[in-house]
N, C-alpha and C. Protein backbone atom coordinates (compact mmCIF):
# COMPACT_ATOMS: atom_id res chain seq x y z
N UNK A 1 79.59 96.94 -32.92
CA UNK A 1 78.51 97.91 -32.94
C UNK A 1 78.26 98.41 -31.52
N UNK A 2 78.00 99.71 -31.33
CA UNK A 2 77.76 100.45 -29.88
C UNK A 2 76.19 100.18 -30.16
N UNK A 3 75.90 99.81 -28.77
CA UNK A 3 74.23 99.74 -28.60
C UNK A 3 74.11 101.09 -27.04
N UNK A 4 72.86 101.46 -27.84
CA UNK A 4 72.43 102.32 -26.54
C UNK A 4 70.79 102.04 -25.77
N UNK A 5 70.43 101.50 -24.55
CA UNK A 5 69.40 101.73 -24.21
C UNK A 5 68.40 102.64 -24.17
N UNK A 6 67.23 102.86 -24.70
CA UNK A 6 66.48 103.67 -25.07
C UNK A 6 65.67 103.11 -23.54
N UNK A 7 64.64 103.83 -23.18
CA UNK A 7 63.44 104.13 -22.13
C UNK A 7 62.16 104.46 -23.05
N UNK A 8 61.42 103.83 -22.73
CA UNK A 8 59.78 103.45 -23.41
C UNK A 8 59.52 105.03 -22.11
N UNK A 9 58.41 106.06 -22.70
CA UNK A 9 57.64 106.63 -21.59
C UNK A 9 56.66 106.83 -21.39
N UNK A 10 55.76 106.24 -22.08
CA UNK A 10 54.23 105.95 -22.15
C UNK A 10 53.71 105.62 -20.55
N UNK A 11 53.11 105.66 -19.73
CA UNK A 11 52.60 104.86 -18.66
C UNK A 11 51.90 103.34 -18.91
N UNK A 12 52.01 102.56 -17.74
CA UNK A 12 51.77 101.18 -18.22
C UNK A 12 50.86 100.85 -16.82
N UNK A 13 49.76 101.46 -16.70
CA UNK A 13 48.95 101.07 -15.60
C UNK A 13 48.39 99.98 -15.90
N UNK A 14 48.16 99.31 -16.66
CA UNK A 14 47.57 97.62 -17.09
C UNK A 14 48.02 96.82 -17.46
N UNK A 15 49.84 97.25 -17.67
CA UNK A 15 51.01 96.33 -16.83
C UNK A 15 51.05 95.64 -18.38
N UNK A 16 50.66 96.00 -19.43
CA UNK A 16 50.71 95.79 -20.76
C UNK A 16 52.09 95.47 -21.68
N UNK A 17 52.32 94.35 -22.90
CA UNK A 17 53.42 94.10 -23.20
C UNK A 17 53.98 95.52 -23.84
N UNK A 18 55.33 95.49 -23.41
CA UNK A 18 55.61 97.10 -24.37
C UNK A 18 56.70 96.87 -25.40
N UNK A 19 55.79 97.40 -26.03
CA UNK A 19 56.36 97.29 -27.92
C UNK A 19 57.07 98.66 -27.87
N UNK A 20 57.97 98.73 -29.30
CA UNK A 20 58.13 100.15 -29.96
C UNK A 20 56.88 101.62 -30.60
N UNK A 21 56.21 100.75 -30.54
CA UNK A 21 55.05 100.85 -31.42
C UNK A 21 54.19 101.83 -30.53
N UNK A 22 53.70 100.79 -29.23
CA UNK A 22 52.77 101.49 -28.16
C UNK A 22 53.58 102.60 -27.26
N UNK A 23 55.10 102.47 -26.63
CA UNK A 23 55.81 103.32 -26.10
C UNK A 23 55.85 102.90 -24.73
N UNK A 24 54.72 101.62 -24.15
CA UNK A 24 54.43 101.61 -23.18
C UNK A 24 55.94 101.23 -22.60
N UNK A 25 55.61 101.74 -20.76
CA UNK A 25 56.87 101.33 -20.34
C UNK A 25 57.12 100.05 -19.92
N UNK A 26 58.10 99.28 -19.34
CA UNK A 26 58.44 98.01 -19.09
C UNK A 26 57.19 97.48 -18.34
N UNK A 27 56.91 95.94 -18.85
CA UNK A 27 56.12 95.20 -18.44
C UNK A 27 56.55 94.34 -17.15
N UNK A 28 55.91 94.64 -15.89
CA UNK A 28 57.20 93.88 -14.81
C UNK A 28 56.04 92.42 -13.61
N UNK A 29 56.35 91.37 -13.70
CA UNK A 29 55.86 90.44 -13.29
C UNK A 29 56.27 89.73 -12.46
N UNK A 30 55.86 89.94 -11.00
CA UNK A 30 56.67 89.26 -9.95
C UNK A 30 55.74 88.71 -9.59
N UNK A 31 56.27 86.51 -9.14
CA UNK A 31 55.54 86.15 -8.05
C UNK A 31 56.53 85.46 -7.50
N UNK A 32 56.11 85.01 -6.51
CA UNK A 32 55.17 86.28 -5.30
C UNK A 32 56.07 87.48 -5.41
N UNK A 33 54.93 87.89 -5.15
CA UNK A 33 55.25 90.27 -4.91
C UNK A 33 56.23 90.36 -4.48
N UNK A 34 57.16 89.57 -3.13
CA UNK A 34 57.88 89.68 -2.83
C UNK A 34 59.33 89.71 -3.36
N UNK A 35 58.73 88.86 -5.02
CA UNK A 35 60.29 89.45 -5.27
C UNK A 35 60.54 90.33 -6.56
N UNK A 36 59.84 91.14 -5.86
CA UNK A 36 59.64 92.74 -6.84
C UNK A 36 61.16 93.19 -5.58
N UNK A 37 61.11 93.50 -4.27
CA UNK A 37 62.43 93.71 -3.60
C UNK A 37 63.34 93.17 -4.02
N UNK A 38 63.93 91.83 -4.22
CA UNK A 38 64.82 91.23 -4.69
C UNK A 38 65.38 91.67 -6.19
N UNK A 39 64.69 91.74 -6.74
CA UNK A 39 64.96 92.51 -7.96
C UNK A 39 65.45 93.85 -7.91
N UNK A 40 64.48 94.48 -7.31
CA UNK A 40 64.57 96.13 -7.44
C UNK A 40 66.73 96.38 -6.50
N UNK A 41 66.71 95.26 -5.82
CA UNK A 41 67.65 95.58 -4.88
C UNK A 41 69.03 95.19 -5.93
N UNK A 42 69.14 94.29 -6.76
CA UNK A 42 70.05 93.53 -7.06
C UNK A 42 70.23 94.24 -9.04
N UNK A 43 69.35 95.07 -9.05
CA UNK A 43 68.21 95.92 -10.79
C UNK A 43 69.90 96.33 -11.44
N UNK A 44 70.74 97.30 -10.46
CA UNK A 44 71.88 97.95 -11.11
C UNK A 44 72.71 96.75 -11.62
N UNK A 45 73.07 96.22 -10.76
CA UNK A 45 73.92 94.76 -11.65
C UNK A 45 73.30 94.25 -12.31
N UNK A 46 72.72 93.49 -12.37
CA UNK A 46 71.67 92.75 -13.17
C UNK A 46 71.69 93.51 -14.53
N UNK A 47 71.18 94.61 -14.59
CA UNK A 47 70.89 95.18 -15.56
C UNK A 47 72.55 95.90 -16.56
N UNK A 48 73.44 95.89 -15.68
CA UNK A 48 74.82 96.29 -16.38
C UNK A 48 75.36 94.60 -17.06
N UNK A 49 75.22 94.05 -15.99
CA UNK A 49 75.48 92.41 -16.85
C UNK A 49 74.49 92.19 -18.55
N UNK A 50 73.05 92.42 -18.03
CA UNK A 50 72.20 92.51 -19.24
C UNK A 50 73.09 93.24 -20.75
N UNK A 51 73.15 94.36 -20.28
CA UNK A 51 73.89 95.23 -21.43
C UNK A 51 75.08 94.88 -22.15
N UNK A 52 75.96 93.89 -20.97
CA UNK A 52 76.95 93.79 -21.76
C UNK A 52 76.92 91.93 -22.83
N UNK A 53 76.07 91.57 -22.09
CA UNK A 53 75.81 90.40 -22.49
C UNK A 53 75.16 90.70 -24.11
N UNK A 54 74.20 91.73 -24.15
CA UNK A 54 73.25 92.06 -25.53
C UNK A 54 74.69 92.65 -27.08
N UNK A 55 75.36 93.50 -26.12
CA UNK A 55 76.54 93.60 -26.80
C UNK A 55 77.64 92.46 -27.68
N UNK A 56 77.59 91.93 -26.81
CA UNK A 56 78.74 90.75 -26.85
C UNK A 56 77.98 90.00 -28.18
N UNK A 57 76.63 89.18 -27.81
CA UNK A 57 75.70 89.05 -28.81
C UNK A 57 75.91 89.33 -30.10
N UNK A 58 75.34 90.87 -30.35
CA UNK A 58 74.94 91.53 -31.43
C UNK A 58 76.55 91.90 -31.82
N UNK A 59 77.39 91.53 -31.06
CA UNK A 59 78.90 91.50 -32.04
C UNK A 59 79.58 90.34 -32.24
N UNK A 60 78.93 89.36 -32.20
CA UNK A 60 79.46 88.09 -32.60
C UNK A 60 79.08 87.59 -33.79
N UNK A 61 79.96 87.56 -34.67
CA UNK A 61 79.62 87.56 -36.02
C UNK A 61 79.14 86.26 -36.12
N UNK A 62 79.50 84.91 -35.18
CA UNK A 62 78.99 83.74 -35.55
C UNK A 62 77.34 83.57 -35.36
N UNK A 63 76.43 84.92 -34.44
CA UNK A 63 75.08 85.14 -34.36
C UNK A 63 74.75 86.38 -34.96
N UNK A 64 75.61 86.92 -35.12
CA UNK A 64 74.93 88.45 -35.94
C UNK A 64 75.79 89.02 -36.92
N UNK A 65 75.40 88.63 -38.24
CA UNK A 65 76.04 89.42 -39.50
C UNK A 65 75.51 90.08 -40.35
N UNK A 66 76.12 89.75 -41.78
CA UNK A 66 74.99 90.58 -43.13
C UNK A 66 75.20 89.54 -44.44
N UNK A 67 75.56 88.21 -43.78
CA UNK A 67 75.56 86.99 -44.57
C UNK A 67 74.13 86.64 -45.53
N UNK A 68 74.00 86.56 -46.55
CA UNK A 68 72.88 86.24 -47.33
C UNK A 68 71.83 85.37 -46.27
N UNK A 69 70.85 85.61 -45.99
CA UNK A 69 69.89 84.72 -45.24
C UNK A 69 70.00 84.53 -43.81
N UNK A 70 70.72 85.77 -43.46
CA UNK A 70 70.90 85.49 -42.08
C UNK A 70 70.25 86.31 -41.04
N UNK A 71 69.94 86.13 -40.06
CA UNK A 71 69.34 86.59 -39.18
C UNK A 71 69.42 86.89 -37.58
N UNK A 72 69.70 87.46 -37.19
CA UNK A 72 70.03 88.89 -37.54
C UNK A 72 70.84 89.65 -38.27
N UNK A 73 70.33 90.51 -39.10
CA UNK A 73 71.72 91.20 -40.00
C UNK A 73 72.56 92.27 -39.00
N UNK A 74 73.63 92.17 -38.92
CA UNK A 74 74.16 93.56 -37.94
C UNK A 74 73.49 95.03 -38.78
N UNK A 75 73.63 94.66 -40.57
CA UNK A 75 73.27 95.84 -40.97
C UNK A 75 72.05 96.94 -40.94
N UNK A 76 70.77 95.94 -40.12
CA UNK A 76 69.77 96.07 -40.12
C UNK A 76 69.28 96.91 -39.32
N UNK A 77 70.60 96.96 -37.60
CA UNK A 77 70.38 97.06 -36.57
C UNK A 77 70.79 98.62 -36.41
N UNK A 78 69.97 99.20 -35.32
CA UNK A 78 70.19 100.16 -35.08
C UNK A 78 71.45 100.56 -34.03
N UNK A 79 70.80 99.58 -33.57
CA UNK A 79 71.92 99.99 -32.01
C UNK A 79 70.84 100.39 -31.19
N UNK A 80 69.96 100.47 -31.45
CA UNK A 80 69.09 100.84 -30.05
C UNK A 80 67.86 99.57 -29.30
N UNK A 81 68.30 99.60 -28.06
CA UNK A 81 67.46 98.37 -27.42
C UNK A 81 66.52 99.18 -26.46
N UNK A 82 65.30 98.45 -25.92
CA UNK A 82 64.81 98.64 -24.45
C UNK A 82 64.43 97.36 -23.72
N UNK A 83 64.13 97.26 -22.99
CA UNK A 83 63.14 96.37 -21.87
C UNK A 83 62.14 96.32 -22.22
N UNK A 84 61.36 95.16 -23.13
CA UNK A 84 59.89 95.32 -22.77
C UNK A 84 59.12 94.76 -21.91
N UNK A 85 59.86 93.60 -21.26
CA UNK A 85 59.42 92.97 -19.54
C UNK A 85 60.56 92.40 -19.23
N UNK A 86 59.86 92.55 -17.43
CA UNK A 86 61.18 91.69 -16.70
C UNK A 86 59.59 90.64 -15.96
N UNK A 87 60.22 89.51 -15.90
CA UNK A 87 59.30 88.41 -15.17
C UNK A 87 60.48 87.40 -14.36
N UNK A 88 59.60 87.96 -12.95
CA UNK A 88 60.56 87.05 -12.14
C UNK A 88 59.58 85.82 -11.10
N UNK A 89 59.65 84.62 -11.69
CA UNK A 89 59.01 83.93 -10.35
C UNK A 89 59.79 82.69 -10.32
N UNK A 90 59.46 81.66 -8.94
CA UNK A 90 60.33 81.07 -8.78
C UNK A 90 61.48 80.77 -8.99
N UNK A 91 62.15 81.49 -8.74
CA UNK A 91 63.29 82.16 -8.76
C UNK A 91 63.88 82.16 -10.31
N UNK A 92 63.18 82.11 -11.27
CA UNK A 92 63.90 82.49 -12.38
C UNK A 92 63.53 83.59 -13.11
N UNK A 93 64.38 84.54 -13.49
CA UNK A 93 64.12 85.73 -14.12
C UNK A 93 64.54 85.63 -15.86
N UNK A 94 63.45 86.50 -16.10
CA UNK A 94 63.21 86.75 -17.60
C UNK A 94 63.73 88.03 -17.83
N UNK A 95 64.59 88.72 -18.36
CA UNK A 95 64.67 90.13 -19.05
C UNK A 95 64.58 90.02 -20.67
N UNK A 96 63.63 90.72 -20.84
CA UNK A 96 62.96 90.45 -22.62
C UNK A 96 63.45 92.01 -23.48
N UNK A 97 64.02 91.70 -23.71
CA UNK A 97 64.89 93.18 -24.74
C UNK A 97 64.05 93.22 -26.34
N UNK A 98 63.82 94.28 -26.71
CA UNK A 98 64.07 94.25 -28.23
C UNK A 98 65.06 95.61 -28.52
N UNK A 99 65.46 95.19 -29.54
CA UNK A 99 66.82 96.03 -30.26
C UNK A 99 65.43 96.31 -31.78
N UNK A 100 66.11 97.44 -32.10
CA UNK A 100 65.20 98.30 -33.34
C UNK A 100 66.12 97.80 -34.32
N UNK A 101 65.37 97.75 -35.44
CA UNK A 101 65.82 97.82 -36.57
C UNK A 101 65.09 98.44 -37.86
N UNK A 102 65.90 98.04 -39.25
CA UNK A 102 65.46 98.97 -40.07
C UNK A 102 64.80 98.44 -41.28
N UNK A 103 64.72 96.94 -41.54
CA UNK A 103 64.45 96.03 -42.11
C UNK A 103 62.53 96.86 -42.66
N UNK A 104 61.99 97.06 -42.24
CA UNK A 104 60.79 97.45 -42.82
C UNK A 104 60.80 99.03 -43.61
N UNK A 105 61.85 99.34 -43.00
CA UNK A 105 62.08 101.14 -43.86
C UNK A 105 62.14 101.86 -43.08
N UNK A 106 61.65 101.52 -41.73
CA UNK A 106 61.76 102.61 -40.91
C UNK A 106 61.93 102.20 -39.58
N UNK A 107 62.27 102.82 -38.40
CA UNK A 107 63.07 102.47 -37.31
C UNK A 107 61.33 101.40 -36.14
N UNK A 108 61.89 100.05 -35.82
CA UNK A 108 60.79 99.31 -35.47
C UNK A 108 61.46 98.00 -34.61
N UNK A 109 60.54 97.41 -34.04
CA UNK A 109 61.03 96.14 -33.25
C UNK A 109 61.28 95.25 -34.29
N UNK A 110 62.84 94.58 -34.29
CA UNK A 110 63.70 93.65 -35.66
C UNK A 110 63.99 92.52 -34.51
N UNK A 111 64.53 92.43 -33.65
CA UNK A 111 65.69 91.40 -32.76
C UNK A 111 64.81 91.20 -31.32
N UNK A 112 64.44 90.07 -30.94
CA UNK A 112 64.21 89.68 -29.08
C UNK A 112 65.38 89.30 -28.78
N UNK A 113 65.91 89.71 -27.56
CA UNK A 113 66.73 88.81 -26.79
C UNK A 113 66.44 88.55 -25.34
N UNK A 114 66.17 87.98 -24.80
CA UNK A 114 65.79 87.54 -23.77
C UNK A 114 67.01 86.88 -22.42
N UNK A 115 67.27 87.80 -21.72
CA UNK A 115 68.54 87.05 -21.09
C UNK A 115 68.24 86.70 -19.97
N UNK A 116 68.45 85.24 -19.38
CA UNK A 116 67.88 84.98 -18.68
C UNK A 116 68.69 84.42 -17.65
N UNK A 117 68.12 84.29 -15.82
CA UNK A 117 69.36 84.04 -14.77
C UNK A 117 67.98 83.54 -13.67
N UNK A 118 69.20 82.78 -12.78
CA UNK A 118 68.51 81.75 -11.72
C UNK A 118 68.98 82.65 -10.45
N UNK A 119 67.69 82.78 -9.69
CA UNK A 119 68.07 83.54 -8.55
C UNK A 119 68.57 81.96 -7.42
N UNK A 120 69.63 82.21 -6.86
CA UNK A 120 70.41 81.55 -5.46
C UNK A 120 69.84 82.11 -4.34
N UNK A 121 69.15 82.05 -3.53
CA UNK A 121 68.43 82.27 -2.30
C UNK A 121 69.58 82.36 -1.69
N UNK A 122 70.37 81.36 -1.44
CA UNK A 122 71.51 81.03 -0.56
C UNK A 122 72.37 82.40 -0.45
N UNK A 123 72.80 82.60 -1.75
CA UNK A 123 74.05 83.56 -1.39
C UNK A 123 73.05 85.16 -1.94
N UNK A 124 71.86 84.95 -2.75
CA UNK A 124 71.16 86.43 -2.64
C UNK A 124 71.88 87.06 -3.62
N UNK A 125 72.75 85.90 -4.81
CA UNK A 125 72.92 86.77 -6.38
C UNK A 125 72.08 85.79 -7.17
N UNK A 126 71.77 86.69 -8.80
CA UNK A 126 71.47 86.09 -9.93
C UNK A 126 72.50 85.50 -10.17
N UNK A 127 72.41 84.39 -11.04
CA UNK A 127 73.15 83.82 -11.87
C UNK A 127 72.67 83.71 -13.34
N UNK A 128 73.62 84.27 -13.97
CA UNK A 128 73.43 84.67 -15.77
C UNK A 128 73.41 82.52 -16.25
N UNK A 129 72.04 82.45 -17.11
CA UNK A 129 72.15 81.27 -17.28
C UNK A 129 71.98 81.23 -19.03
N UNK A 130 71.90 82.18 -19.79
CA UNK A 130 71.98 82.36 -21.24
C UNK A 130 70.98 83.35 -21.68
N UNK A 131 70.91 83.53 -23.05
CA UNK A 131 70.26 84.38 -24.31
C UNK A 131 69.70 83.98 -25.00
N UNK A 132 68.07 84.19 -24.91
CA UNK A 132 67.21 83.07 -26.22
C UNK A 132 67.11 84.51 -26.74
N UNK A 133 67.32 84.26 -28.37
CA UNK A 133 66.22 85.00 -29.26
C UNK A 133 65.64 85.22 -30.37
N UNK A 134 64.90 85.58 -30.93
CA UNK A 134 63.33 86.05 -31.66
C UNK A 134 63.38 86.93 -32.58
N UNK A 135 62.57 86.83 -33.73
CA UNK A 135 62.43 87.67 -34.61
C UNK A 135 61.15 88.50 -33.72
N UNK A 136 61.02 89.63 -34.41
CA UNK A 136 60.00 90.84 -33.88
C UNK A 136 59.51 90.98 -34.71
């Protein structure tokens, strides 16, 4: 399945969780402040690793099919994901995805995935440390 990132464009001045629902944009949580830079600097990789990791996922039939009782159904899925927070403190970062689906009748938050990586001070990369995820 091709997945495409969608962009929430609501404004998020109260830094609010962002659903499909509200539109708000990404929810972003740094402590200390300081590593809002670290992020913002390292955002393009990070975030191309993210994508391909959500892919890989949502095409692995041993986590995502249309098996009686299973969950996630691929059939359900749209193909479309966003960001609804990134939370980074002591050095571990959160990227919280939902992927849409169709399971209620109409296009809505179905799938969390959450991919998550340990920042290395030392050498100043993330390290990809796995994928938890969630019904919506």
């Amino acid at each position: 399945m091709e997945i495409r990132m969608l962009r929430l464009t609501e404004p998020n001045p109260d830094n609010r969780y962002s659903t499909f629902k509200n539109q708000l944009e990404t929810k972003y949580d740094f402590d200390p402040p300081e590593f809002k830079q670290i992020f913002e600097s390292n955002k393009e990789t990070v975030m191309q690793f993210v994508e391909k990791e959500l892919r890989d996922y949502i095409n692995n039939d041993d986590l995502c099919n249309d098996l009686e009782g299973m969950f996630p159904r691929r059939s359900m899925l749209t193909g479309e994901w966003y960001v609804s927070s990134v939370y980074f403190e002591d050095h571990f970062l959160s990227i919280e995805t939902a992927f849409l689906g169709t399971d209620l009748g109409y296009r809505d938050d179905y799938l969390g995935l959450e991919a998550v990586f340990i920042y290395d001070s030392e050498t100043g990369k993330f390290i990809f440390d796995g994928i938890n995820s969630s019904a919506l």
